[in-house]
C-alpha atoms as a PDB file:
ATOM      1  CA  UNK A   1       0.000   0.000   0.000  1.00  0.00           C
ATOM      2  CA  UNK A   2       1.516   3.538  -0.778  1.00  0.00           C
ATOM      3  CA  UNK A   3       1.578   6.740   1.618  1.00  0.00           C
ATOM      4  CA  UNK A   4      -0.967   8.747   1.284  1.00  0.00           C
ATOM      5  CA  UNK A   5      -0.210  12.643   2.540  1.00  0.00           C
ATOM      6  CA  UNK A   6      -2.736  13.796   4.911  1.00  0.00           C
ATOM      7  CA  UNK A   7      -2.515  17.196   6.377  1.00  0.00           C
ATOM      8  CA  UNK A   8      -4.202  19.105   9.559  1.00  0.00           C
ATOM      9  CA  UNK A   9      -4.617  22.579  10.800  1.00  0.00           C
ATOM     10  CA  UNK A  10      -2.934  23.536  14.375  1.00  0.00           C
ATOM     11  CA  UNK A  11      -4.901  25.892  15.879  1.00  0.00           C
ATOM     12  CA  UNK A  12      -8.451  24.723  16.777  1.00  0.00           C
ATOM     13  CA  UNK A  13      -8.149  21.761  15.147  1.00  0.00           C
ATOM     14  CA  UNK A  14      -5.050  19.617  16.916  1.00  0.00           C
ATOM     15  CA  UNK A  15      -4.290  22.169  19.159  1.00  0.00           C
ATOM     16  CA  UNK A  16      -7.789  23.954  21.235  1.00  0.00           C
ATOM     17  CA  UNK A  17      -6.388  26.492  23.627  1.00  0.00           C
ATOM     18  CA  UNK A  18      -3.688  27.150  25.156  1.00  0.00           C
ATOM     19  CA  UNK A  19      -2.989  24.394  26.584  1.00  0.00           C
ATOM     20  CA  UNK A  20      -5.471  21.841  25.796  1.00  0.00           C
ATOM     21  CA  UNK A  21      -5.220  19.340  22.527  1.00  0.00           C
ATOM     22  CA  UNK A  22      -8.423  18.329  20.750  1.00  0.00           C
ATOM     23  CA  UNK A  23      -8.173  14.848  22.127  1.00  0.00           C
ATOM     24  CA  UNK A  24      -9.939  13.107  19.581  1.00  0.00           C
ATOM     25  CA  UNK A  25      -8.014  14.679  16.356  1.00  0.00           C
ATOM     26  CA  UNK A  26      -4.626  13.599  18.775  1.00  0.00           C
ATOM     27  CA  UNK A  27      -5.393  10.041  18.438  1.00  0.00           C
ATOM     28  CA  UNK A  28      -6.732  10.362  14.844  1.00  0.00           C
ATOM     29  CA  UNK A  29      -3.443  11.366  14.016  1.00  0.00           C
ATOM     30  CA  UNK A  30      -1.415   9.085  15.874  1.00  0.00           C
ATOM     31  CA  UNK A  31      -3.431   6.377  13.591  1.00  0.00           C
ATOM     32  CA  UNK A  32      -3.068   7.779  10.693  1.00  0.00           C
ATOM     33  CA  UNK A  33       0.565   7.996  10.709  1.00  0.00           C
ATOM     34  CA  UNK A  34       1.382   4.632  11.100  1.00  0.00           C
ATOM     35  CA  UNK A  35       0.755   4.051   7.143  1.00  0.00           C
ATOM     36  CA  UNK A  36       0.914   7.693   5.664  1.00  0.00           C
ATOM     37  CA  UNK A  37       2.427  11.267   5.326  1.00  0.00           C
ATOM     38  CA  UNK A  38       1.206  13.084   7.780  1.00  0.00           C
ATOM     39  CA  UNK A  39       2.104  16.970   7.616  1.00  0.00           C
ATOM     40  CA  UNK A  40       0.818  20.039   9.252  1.00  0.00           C
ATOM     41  CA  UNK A  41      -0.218  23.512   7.872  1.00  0.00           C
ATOM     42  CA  UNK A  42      -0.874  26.099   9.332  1.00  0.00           C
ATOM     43  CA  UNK A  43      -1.687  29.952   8.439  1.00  0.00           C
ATOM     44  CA  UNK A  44       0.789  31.294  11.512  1.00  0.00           C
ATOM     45  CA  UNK A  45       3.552  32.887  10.522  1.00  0.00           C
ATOM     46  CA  UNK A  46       6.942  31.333  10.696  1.00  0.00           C
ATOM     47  CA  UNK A  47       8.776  32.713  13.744  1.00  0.00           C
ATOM     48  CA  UNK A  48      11.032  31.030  16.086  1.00  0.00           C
ATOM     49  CA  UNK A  49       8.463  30.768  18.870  1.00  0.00           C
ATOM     50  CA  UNK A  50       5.509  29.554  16.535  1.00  0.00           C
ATOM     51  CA  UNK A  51       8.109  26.632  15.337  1.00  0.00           C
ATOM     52  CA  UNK A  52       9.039  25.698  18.969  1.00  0.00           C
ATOM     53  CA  UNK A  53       5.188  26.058  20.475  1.00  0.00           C
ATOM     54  CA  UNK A  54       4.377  23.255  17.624  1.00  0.00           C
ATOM     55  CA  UNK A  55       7.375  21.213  17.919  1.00  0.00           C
ATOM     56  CA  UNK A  56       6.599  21.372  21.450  1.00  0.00           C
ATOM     57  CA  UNK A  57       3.031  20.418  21.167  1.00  0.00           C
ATOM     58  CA  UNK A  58       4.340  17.604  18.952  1.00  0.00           C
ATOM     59  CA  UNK A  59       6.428  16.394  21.306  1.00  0.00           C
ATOM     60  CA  UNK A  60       4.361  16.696  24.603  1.00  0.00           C
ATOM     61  CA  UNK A  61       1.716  14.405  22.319  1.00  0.00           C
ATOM     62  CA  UNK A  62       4.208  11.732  21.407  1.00  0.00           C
ATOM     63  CA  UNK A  63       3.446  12.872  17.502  1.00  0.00           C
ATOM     64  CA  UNK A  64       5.652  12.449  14.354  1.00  0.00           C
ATOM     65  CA  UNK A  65       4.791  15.509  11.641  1.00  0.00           C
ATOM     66  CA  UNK A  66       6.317  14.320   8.309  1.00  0.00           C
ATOM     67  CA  UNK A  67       6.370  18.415   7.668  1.00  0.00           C
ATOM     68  CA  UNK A  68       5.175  21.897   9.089  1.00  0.00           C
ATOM     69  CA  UNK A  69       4.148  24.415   7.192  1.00  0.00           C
ATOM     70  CA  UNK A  70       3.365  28.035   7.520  1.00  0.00           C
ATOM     71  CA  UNK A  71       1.528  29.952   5.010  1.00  0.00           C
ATOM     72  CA  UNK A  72       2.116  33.207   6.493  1.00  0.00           C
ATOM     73  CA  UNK A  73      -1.539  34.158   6.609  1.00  0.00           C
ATOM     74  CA  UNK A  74      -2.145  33.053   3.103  1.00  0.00           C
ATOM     75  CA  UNK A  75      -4.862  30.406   2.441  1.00  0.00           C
ATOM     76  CA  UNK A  76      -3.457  26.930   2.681  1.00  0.00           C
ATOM     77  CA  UNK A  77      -4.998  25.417  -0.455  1.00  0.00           C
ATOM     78  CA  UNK A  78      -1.588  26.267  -2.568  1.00  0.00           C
ATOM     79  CA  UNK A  79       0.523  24.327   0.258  1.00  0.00           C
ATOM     80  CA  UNK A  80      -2.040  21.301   0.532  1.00  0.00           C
ATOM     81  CA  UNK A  81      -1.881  21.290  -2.808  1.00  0.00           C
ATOM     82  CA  UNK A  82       2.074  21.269  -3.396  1.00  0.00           C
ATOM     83  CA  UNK A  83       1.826  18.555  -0.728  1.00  0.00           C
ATOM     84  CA  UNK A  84      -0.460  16.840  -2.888  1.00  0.00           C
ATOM     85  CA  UNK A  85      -3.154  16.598  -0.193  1.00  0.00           C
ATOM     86  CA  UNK A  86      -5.284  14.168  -0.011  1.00  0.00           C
ATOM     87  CA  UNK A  87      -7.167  14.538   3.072  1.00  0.00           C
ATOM     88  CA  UNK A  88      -7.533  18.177   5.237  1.00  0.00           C
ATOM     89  CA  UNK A  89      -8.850  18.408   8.662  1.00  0.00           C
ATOM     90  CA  UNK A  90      -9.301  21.998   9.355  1.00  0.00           C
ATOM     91  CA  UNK A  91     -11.921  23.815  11.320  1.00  0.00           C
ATOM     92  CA  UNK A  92     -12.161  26.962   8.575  1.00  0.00           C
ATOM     93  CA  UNK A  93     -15.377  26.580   6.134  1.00  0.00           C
ATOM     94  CA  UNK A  94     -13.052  28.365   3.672  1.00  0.00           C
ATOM     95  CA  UNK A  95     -10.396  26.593   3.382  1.00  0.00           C
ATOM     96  CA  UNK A  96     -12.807  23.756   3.687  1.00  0.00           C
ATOM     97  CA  UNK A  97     -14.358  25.082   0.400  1.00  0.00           C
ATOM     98  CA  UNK A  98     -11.125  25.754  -1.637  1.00  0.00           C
ATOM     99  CA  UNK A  99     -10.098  21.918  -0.578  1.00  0.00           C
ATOM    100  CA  UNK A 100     -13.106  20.556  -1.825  1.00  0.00           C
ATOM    101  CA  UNK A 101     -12.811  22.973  -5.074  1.00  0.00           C
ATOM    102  CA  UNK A 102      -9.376  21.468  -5.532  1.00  0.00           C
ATOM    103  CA  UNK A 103     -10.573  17.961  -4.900  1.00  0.00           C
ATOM    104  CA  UNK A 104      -9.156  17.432  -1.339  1.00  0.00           C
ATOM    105  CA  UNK A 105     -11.309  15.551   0.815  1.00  0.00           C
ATOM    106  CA  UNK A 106     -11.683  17.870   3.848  1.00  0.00           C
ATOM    107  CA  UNK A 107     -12.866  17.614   7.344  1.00  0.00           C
ATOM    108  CA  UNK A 108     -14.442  20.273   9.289  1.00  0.00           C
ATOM    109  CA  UNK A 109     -13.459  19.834  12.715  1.00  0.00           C
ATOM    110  CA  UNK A 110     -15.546  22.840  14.093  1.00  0.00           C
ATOM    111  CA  UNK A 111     -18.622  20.874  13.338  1.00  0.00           C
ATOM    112  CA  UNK A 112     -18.654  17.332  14.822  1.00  0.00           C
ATOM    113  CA  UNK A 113     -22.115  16.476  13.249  1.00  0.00           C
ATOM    114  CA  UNK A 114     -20.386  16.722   9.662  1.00  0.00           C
ATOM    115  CA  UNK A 115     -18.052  14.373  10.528  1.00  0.00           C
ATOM    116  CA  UNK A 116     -20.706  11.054  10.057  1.00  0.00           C
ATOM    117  CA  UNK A 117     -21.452  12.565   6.204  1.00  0.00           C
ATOM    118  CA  UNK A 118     -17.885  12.550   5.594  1.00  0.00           C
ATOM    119  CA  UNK A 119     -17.622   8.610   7.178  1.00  0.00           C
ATOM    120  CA  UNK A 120     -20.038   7.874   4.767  1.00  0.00           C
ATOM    121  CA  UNK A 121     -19.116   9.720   2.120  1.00  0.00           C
ATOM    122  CA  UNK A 122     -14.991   8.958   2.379  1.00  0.00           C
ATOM    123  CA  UNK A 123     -15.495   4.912   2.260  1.00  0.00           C
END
């Protein structure tokens, strides 16, 4: 079986607040990286203390990024799709739209009762 590259969002979507993961995207990762390429990107711009708060989050979760990204405030869809995306999970209805313009499956995280259509929909 070959790697598939999925990507996530940070903020809101692995990360919550401050210091509080989103428990169930965590361990959603942690499975999916066992047999794919699993990168992050993220619209904060690359600075020495965004790259060490992720790494550190990464670290404190026990998770492996294949990548992280930063788009500088730009809309991701260029990255994901340099990246060759084929599965977002971000909690931003637009870049949820300009995935699923570009043909990237993408998850909204900030609305759990979309995730069951995209189950069924994904399989």
């Amino acid at each position: 079986m070959c790697k598939e590259t999925i990507t996530f969002d940070f903020d809101i979507t692995l990360k919550v607040t401050d210091d509080v993961a989103n428990d169930i995207f965590v361990a959603l990762f942690r499975h999916l990286q066992v047999d794919n390429e699993i990168h992050i990107v993220t619209t904060r711009t690359k600075t020495s203390a965004n790259i060490a708060e992720i790494n550190g989050f990464l670290d404190s979760h026990g998770l492996n990024a294949d990548g992280v990204w930063f788009t500088n405030h730009d809309m991701k869809i260029r990255t994901l799709s340099k990246l060759d995306s084929c599965l977002h999970f971000d909690d931003d209805p637009d870049e949820i739209a300009l995935c699923r313009n570009a043909g990237i499956v993408a998850v909204n995280t900030f609305r759990p009762e979309l995730w069951d259509v995209w189950l069924n929909t994904a399989r």
